[in-house]
PDB file of N, CA and C in Angstrom:
ATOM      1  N   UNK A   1       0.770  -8.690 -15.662  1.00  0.00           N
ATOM      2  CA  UNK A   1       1.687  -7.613 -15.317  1.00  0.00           C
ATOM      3  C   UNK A   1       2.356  -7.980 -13.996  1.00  0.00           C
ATOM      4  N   UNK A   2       3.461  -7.939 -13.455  1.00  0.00           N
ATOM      5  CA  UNK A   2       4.599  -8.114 -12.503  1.00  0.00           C
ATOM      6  C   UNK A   2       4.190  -6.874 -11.855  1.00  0.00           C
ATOM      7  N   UNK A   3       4.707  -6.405 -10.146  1.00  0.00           N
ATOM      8  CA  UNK A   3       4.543  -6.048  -9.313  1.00  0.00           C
ATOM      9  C   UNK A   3       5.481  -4.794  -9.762  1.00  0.00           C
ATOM     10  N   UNK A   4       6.579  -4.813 -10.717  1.00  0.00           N
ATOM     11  CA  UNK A   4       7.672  -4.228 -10.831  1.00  0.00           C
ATOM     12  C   UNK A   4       6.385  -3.223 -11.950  1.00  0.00           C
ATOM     13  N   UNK A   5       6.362  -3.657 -13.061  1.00  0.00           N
ATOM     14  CA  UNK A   5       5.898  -2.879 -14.182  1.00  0.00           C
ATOM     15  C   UNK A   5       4.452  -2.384 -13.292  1.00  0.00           C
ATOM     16  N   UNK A   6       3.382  -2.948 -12.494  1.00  0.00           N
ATOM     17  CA  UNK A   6       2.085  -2.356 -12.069  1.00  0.00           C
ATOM     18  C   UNK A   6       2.967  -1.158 -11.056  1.00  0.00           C
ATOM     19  N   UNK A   7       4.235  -1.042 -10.569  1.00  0.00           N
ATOM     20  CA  UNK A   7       4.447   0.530  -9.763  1.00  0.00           C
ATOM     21  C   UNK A   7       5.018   1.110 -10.516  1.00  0.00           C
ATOM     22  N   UNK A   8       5.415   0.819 -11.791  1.00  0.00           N
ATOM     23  CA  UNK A   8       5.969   1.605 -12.672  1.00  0.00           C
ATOM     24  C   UNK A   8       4.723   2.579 -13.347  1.00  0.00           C
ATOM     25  N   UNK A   9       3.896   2.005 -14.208  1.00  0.00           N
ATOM     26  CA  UNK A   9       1.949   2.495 -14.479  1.00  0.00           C
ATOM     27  C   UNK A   9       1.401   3.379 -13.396  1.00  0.00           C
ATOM     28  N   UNK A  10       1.835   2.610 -11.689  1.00  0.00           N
ATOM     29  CA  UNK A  10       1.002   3.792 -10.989  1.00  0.00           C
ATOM     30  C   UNK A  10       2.130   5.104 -10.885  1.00  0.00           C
ATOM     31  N   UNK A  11       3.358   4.936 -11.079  1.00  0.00           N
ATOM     32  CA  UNK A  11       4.052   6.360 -11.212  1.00  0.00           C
ATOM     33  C   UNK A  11       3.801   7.079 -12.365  1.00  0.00           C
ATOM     34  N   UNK A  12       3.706   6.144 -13.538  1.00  0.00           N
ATOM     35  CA  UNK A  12       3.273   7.335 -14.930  1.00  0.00           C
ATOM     36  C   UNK A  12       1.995   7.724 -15.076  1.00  0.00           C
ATOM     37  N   UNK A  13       0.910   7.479 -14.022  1.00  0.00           N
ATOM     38  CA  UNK A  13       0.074   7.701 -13.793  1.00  0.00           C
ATOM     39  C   UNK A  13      -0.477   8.721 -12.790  1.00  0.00           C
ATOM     40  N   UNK A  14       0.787   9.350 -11.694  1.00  0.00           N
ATOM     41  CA  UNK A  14       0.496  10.071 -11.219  1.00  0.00           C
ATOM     42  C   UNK A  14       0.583   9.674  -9.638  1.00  0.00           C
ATOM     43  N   UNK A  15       0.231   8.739  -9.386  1.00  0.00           N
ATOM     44  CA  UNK A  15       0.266   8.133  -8.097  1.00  0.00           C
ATOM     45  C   UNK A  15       1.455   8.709  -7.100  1.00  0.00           C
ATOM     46  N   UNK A  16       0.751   8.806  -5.840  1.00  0.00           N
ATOM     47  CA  UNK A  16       2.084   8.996  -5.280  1.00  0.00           C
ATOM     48  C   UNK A  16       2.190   7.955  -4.100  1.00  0.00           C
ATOM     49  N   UNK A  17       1.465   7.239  -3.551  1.00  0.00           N
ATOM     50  CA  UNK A  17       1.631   5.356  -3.121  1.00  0.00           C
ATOM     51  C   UNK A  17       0.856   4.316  -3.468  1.00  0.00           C
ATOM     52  N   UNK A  18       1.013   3.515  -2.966  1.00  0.00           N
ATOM     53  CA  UNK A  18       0.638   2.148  -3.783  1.00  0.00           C
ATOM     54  C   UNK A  18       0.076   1.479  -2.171  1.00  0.00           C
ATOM     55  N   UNK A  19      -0.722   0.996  -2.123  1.00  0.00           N
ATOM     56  CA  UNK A  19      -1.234   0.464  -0.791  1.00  0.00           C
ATOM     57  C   UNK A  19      -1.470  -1.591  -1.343  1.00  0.00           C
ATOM     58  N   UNK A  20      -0.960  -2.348  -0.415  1.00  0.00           N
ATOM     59  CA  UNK A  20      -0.909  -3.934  -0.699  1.00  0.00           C
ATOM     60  C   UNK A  20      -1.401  -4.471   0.594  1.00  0.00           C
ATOM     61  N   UNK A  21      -2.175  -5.545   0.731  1.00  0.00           N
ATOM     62  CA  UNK A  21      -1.927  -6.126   1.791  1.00  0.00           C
ATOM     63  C   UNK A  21      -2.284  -7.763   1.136  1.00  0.00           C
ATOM     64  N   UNK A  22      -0.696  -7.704   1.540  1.00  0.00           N
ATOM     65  CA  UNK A  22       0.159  -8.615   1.161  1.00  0.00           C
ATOM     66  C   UNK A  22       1.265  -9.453   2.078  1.00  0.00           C
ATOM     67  N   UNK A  23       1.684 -11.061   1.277  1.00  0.00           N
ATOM     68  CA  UNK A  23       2.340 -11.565   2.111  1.00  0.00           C
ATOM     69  C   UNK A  23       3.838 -10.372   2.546  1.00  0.00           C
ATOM     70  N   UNK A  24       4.001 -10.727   3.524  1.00  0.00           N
ATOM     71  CA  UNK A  24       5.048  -9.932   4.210  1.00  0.00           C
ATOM     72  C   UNK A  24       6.816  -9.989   3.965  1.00  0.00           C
ATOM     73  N   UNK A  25       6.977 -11.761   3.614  1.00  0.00           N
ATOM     74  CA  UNK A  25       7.979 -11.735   2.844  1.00  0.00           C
ATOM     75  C   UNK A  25       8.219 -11.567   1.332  1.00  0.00           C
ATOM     76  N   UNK A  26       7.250 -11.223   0.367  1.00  0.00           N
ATOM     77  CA  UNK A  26       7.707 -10.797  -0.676  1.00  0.00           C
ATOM     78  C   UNK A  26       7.137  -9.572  -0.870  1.00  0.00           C
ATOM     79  N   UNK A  27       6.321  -8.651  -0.595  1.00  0.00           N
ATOM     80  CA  UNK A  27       6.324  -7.352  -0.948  1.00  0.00           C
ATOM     81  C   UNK A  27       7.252  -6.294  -0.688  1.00  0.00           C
ATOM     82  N   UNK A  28       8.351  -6.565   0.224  1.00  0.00           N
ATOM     83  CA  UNK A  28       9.403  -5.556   1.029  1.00  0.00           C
ATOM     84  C   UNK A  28      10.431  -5.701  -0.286  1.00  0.00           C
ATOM     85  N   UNK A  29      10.630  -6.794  -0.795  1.00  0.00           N
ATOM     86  CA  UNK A  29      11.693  -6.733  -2.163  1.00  0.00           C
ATOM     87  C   UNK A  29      11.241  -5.762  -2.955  1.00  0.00           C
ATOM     88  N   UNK A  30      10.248  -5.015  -3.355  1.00  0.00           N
ATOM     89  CA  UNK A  30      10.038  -3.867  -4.627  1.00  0.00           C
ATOM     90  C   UNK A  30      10.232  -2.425  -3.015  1.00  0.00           C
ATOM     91  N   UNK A  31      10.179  -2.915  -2.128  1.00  0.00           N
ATOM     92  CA  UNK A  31      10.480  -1.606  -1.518  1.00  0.00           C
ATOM     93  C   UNK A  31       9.058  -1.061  -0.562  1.00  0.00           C
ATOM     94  N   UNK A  32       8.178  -1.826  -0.419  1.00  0.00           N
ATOM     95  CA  UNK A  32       7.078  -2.279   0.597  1.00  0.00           C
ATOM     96  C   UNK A  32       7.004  -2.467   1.534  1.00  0.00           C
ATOM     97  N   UNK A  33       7.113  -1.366   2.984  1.00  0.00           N
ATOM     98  CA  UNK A  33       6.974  -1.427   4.002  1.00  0.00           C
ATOM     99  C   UNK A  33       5.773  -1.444   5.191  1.00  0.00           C
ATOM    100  N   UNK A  34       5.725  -1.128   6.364  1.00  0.00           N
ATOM    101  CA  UNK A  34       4.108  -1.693   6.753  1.00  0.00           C
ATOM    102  C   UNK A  34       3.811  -0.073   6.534  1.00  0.00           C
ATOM    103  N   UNK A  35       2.625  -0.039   6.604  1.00  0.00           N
ATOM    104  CA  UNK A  35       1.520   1.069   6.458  1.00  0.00           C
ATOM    105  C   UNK A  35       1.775   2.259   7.935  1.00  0.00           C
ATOM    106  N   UNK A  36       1.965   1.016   8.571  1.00  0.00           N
ATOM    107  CA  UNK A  36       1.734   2.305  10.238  1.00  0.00           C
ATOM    108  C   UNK A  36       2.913   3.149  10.442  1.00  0.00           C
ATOM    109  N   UNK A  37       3.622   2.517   9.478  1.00  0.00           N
ATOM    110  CA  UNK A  37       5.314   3.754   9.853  1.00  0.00           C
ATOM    111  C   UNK A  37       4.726   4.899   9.330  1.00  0.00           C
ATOM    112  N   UNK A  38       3.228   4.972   8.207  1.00  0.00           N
ATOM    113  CA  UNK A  38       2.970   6.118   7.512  1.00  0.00           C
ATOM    114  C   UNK A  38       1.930   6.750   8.219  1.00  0.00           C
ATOM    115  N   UNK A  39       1.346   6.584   9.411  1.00  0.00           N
ATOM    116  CA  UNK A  39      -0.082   6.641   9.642  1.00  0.00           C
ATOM    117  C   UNK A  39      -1.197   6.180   8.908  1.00  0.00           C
ATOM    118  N   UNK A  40      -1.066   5.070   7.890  1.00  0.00           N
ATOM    119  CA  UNK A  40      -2.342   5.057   7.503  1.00  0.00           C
ATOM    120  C   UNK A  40      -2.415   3.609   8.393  1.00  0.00           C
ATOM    121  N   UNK A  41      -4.001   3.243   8.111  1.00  0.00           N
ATOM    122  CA  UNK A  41      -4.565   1.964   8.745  1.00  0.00           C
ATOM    123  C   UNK A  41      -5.176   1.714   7.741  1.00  0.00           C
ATOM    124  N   UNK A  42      -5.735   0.115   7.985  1.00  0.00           N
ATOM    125  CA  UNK A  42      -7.135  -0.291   7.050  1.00  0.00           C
ATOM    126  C   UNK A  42      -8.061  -0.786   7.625  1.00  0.00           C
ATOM    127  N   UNK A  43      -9.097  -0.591   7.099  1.00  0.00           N
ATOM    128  CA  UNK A  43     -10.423  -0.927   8.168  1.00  0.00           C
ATOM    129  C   UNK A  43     -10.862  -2.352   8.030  1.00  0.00           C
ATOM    130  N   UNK A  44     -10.136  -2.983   7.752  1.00  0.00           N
ATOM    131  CA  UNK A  44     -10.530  -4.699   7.825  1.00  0.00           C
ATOM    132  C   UNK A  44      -9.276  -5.621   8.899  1.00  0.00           C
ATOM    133  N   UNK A  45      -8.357  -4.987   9.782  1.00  0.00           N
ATOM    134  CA  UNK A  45      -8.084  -5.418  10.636  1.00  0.00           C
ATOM    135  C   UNK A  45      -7.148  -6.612  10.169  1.00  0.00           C
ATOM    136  N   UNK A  46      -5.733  -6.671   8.971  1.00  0.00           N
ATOM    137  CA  UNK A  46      -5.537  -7.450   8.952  1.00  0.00           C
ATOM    138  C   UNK A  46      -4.044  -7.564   9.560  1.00  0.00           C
ATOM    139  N   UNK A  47      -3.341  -8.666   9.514  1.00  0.00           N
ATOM    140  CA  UNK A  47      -2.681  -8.748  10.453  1.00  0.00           C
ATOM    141  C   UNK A  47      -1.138  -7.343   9.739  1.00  0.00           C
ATOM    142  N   UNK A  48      -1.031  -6.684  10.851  1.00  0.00           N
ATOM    143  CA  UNK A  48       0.487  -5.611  10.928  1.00  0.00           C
ATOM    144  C   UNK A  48       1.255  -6.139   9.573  1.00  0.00           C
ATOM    145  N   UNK A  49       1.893  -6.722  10.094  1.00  0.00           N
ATOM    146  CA  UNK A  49       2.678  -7.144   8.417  1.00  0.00           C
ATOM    147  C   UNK A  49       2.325  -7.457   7.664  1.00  0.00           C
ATOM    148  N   UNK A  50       1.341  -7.533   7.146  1.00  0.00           N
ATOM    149  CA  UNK A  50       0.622  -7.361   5.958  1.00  0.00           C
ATOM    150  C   UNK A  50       0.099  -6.655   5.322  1.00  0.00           C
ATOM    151  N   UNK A  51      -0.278  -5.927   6.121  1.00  0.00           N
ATOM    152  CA  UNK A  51      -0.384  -4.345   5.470  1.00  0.00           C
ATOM    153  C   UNK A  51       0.136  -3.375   5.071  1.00  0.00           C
ATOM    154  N   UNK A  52       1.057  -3.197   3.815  1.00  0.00           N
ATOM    155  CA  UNK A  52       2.293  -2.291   3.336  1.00  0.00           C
ATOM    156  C   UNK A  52       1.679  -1.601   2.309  1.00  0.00           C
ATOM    157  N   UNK A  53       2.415  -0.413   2.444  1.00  0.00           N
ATOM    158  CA  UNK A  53       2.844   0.646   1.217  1.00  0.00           C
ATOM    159  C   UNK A  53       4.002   1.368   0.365  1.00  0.00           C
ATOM    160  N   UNK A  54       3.961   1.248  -0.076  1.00  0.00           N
ATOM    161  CA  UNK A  54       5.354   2.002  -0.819  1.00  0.00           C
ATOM    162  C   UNK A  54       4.875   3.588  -1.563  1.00  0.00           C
ATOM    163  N   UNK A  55       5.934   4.424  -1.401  1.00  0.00           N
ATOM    164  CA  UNK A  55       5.835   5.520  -1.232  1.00  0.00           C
ATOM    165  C   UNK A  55       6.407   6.356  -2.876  1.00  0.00           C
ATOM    166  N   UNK A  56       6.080   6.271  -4.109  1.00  0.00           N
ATOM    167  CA  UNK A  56       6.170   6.377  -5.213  1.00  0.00           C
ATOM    168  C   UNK A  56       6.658   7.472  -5.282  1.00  0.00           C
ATOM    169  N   UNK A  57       5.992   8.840  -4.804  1.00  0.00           N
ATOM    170  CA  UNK A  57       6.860   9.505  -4.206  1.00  0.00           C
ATOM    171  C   UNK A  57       7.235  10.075  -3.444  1.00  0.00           C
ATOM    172  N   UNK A  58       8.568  10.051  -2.877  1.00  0.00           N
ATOM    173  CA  UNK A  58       8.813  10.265  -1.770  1.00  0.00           C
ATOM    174  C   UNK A  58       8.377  11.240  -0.937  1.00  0.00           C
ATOM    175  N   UNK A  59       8.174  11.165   0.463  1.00  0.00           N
ATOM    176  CA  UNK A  59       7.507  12.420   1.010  1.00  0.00           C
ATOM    177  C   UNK A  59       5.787  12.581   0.835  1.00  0.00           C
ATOM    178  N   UNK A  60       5.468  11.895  -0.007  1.00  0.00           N
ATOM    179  CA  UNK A  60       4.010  12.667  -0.070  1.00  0.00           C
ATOM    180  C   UNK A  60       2.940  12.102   0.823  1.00  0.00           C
ATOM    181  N   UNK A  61       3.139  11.134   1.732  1.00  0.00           N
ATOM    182  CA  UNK A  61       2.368  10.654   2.792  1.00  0.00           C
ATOM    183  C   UNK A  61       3.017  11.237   4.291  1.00  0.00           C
ATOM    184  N   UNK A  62       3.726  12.077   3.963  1.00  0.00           N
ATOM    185  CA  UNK A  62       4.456  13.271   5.564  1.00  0.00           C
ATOM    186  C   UNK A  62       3.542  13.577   6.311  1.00  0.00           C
ATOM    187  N   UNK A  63       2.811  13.459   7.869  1.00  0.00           N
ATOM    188  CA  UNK A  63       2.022  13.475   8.565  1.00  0.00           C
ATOM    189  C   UNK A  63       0.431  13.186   7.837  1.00  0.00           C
ATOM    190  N   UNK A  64       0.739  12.134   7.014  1.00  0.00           N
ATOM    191  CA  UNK A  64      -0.402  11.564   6.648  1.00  0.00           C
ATOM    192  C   UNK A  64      -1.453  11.308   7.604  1.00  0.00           C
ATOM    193  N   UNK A  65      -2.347  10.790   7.566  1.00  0.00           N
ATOM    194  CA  UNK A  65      -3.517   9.637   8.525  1.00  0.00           C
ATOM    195  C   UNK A  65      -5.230   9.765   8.040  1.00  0.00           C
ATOM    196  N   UNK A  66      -4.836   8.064   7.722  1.00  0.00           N
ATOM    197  CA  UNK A  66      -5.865   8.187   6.881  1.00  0.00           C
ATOM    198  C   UNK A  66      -6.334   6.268   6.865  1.00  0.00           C
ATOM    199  N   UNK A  67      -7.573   5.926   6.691  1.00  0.00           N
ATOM    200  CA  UNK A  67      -7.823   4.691   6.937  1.00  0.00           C
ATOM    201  C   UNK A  67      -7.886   3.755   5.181  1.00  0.00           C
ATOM    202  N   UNK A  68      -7.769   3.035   4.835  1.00  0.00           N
ATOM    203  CA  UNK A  68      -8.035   2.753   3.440  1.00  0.00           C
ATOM    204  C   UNK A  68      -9.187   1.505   3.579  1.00  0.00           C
ATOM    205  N   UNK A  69      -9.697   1.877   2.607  1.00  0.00           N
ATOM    206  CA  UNK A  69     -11.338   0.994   2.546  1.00  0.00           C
ATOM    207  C   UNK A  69     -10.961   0.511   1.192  1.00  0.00           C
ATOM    208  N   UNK A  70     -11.277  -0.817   1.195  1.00  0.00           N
ATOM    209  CA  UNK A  70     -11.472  -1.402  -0.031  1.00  0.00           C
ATOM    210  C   UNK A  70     -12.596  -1.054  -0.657  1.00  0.00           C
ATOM    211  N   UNK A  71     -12.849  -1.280  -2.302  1.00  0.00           N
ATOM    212  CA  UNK A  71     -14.221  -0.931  -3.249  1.00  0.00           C
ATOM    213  C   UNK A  71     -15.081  -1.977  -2.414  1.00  0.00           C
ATOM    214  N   UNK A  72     -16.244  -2.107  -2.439  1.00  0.00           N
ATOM    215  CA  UNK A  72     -17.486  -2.574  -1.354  1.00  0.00           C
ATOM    216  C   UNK A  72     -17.247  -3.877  -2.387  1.00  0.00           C
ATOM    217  N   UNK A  73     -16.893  -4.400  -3.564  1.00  0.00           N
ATOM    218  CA  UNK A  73     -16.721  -5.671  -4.065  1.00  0.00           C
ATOM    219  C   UNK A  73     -15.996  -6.746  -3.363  1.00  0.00           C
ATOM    220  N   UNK A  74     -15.184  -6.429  -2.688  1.00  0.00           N
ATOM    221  CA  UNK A  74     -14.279  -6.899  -1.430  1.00  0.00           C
ATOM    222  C   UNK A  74     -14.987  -7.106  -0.006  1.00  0.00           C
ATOM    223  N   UNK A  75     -15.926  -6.907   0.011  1.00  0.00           N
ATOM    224  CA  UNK A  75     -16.479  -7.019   1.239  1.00  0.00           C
ATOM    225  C   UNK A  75     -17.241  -8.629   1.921  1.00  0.00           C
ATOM    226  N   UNK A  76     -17.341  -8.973   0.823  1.00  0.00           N
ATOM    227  CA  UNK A  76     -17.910 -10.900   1.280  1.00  0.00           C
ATOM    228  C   UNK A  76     -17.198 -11.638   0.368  1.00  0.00           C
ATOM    229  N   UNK A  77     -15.580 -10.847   0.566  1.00  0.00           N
ATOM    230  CA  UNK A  77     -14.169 -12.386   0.128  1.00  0.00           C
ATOM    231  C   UNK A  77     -14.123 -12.316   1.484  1.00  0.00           C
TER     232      UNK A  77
END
């Protein structure tokens, strides 16, 4: 599945963002900006531009703040 059709699934799914941390020059093309313009953070400290979200729909992270934790399977990559 492409980056395009997996935010398409999390919108018919209900979602209202999509959290990546990801390279910095290709996630901003689907519309992927950094995380801290939203208040959120992530608790693994990775570098600012890499850490983006896109906002599925609009508005619904408005005085957000909130930290995102990966599933504990992620924890000894």
């Amino acid at each position: 599945m492409n980056v395009r059709a997996g935010l398409e699934e999390c919108r018919r799914l209900g979602m209202g963002a999509v959290v990546v941390l990801g390279h910095p020059d290709y996630y901003p093309r689907f519309g992927f900006s950094s995380a801290s313009r939203f208040g959120i953070k992530s608790a693994y400290d990775p570098p600012g531009e890499a850490f983006m979200l896109i906002e599925l729909e609009p508005g619904c992270l408005h005085g957000a703040s909130a930290t995102v934790r990966y599933h504990a399977a992620f924890d000894d990559l």
